[in-house]
Protein backbone atom coordinates (compact mmCIF):
# COMPACT_ATOMS: atom_id res chain seq x y z
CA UNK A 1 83.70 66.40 140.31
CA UNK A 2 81.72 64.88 137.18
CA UNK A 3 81.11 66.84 134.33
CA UNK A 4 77.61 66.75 134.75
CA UNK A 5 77.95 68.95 137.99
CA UNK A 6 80.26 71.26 136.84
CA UNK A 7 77.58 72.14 133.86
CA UNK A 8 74.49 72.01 136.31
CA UNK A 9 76.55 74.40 138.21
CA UNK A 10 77.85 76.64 135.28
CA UNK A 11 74.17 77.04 134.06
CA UNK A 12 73.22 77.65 137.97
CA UNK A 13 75.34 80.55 137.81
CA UNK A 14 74.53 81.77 134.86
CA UNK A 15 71.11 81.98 134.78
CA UNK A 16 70.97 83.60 138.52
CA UNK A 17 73.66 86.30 137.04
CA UNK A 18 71.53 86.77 133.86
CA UNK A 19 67.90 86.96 136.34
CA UNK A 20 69.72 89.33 138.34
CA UNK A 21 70.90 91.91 135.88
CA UNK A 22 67.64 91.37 133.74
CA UNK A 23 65.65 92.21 136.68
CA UNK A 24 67.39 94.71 138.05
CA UNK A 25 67.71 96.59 134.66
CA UNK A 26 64.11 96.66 133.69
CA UNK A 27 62.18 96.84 137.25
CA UNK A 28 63.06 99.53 140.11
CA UNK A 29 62.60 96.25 142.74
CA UNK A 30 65.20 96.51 145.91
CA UNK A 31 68.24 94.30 145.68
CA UNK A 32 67.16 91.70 147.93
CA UNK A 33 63.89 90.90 145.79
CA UNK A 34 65.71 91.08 142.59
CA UNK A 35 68.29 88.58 144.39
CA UNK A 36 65.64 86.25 145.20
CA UNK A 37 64.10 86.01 142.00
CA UNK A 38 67.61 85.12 140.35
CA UNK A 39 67.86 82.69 143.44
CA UNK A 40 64.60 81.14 142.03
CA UNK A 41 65.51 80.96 138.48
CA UNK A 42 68.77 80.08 139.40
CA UNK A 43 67.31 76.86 141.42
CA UNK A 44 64.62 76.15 138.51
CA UNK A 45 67.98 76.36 136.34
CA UNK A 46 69.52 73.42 138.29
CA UNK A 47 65.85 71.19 138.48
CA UNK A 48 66.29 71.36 134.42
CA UNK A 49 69.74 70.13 134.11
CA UNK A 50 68.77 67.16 136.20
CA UNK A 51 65.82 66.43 134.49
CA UNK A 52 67.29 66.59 131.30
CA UNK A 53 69.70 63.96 132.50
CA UNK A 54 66.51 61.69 132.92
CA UNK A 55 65.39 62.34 129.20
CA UNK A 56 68.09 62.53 127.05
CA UNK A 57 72.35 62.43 127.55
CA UNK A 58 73.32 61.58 130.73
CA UNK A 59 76.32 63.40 130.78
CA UNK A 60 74.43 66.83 129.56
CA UNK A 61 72.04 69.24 131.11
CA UNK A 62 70.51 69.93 127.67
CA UNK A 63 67.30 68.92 126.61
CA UNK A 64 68.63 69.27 123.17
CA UNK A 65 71.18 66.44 123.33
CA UNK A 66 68.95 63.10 123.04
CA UNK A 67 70.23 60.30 121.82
């Protein structure tokens, strides 16, 4: 697997694991909404990391790392 992936993927889980527990800390929502809102994030995570392959490295999903 390219490295790109594996960090798309690694910020994928992240950020769903970070919506998740951020949501489910501060609201009193039901598991499955607060599930589907880190599923959301989550996907906007992994439409960023692609996009920032478009604008700056390649090889990163970082906005941060033009060339």
């Amino acid at each position: 697997m390219k490295k790109i992936y594996k960090d798309i993927i690694e910020r994928m889980i992240w950020t769903a694991a970070q919506a998740f527990l951020a949501t489910f800390v501060v609201t009193d929502m039901s598991s499955l909404k607060v599930a589907a809102v880190a599923a959301v994030a989550a996907a906007l995570s992994v439409v960023k990391g692609l996009a920032a392959t478009k604008v700056g490295d390649p090889e990163s999903a970082s906005f941060l790392n033009l060339k």
